[in-house]
Protein backbone atom coordinates (compact mmCIF):
# COMPACT_ATOMS: atom_id res chain seq x y z
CA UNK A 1 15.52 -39.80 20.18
CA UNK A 2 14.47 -37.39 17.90
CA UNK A 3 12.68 -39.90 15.80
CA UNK A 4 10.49 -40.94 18.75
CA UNK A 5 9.79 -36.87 19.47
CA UNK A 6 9.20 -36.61 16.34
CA UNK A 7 6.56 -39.49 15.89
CA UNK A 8 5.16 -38.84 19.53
CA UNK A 9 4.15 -35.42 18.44
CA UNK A 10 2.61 -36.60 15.28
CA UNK A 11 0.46 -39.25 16.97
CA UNK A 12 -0.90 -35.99 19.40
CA UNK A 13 -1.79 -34.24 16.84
CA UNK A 14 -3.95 -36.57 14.42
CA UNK A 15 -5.32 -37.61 18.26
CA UNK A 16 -6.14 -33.95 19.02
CA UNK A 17 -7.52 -33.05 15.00
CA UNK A 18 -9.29 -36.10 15.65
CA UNK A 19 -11.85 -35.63 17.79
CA UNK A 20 -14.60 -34.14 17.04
CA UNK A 21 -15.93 -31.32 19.02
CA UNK A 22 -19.54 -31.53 19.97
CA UNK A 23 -22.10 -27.67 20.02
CA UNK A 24 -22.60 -26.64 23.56
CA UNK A 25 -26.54 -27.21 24.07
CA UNK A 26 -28.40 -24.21 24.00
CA UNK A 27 -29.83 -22.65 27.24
CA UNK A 28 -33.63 -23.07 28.11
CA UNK A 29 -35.84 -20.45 27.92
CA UNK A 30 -37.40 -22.40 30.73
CA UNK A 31 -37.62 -19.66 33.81
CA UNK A 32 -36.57 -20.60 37.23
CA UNK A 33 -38.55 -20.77 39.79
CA UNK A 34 -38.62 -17.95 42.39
CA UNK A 35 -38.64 -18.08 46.30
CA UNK A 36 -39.58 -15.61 48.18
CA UNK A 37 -39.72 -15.12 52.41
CA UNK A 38 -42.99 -15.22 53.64
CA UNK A 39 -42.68 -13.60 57.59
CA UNK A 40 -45.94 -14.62 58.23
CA UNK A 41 -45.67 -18.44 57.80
CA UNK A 42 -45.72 -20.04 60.17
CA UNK A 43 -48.50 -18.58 62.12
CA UNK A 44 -47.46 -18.06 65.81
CA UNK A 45 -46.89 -21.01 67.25
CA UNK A 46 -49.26 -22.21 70.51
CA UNK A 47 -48.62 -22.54 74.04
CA UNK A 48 -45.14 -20.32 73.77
CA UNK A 49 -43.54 -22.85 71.53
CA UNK A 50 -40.17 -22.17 69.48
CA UNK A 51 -38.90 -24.50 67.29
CA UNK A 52 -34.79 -25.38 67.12
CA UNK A 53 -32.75 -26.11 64.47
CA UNK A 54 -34.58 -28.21 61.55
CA UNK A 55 -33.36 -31.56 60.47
CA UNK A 56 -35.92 -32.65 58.30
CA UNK A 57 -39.15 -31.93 56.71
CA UNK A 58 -41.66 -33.60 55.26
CA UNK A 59 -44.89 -32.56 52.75
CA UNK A 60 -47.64 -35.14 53.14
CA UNK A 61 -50.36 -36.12 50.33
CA UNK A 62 -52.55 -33.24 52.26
CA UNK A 63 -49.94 -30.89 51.75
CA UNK A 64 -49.41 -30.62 55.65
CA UNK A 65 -46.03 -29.95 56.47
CA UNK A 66 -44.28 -32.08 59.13
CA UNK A 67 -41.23 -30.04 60.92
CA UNK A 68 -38.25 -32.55 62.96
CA UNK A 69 -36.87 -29.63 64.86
CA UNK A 70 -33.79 -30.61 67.04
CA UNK A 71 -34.66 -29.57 70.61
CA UNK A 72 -31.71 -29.59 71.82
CA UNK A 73 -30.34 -26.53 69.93
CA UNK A 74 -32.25 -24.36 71.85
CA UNK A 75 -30.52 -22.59 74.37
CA UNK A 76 -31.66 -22.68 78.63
CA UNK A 77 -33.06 -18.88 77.66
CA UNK A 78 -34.65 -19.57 74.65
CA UNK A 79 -36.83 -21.59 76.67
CA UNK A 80 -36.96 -20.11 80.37
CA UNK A 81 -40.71 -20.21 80.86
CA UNK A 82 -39.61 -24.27 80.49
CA UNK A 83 -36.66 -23.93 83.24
CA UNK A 84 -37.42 -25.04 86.90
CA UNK A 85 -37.50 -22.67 88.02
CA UNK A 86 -38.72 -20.63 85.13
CA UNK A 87 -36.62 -17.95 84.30
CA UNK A 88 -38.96 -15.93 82.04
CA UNK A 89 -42.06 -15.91 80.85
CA UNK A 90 -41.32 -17.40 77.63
CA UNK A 91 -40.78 -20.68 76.26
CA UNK A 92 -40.86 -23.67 75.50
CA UNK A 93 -39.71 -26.18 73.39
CA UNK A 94 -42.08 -27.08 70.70
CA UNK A 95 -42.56 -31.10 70.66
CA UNK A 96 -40.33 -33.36 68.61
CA UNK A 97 -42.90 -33.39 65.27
CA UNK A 98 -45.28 -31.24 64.80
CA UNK A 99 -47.82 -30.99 61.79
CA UNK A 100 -48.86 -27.68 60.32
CA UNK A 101 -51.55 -27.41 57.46
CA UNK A 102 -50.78 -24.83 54.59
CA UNK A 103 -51.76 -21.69 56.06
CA UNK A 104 -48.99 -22.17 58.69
CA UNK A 105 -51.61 -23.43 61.72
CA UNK A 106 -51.07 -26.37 64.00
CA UNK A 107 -52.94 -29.18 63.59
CA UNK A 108 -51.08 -31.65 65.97
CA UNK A 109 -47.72 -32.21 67.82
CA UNK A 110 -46.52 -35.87 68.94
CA UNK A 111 -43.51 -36.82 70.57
CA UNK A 112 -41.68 -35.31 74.01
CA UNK A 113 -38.70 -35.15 76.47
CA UNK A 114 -39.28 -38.13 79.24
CA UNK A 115 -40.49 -40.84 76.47
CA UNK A 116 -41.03 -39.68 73.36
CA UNK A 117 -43.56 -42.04 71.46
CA UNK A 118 -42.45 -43.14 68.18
CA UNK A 119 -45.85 -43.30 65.78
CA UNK A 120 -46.18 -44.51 62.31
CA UNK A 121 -48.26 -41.64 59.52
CA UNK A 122 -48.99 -43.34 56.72
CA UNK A 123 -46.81 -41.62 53.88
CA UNK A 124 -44.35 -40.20 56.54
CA UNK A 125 -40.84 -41.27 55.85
CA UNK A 126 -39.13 -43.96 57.74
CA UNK A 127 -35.62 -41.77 58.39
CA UNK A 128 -37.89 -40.06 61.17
């Protein structure tokens, strides 16, 4: 028995002295890139619109964002102006996909509750 310790320990530690131990890499210079909140993007949206939850996004070849809000994370009060009947003056559910350019405005809106048409954009992703 204390042969075989004796041997075990010798194989683990030519095993261990071994192996050769390889520099860390050094760390880029490269700087990361910083994000910062703008409040005023996007503009207002029109006709009273709020947007829910996002579940996807999407940057086209035009830079033109398209949002996939889920409209059904907005809450009977977020949207009363929508309620029948309306139980305030404000609003309504934006429409399944809209498309804003870069400076935040609305360019067009497809899509809505009661037979929401499915379209194909060229470039837009299939998952939506």
């Amino acid at each position: 028995m204390k042969l075989f310790s004796a041997a075990a320990l010798l194989i683990m530690t030519v095993a261990c002295d071994s192996q050769t131990s390889q520099p860390a890499p050094e760390p880029t210079s490269a700087a990361l890139p910083e994000w910062e909140v703008d409040p005023t993007w996007p503009r207002t949206l029109p006709n009273d619109w709020i947007l829910g939850d996002i579940r996807g996004l999407f940057v086209d070849e035009s830079d033109h964002l398209w949002v996939v809000p889920m409209p059904s994370s907005v809450t009977r009060q977020e949207i009363g102006a929508a309620q029948d009947p309306p139980i305030a003056d404000c609003c309504f559910p934006a429409p399944p996909v809209p498309e804003l350019d870069p400076e935040g405005n609305v360019l067009q809106a497809w899509g809505g509750m009661g037979g929401a048409t499915r379209r194909r954009v060229a470039g837009f992703p299939s998952w939506c």
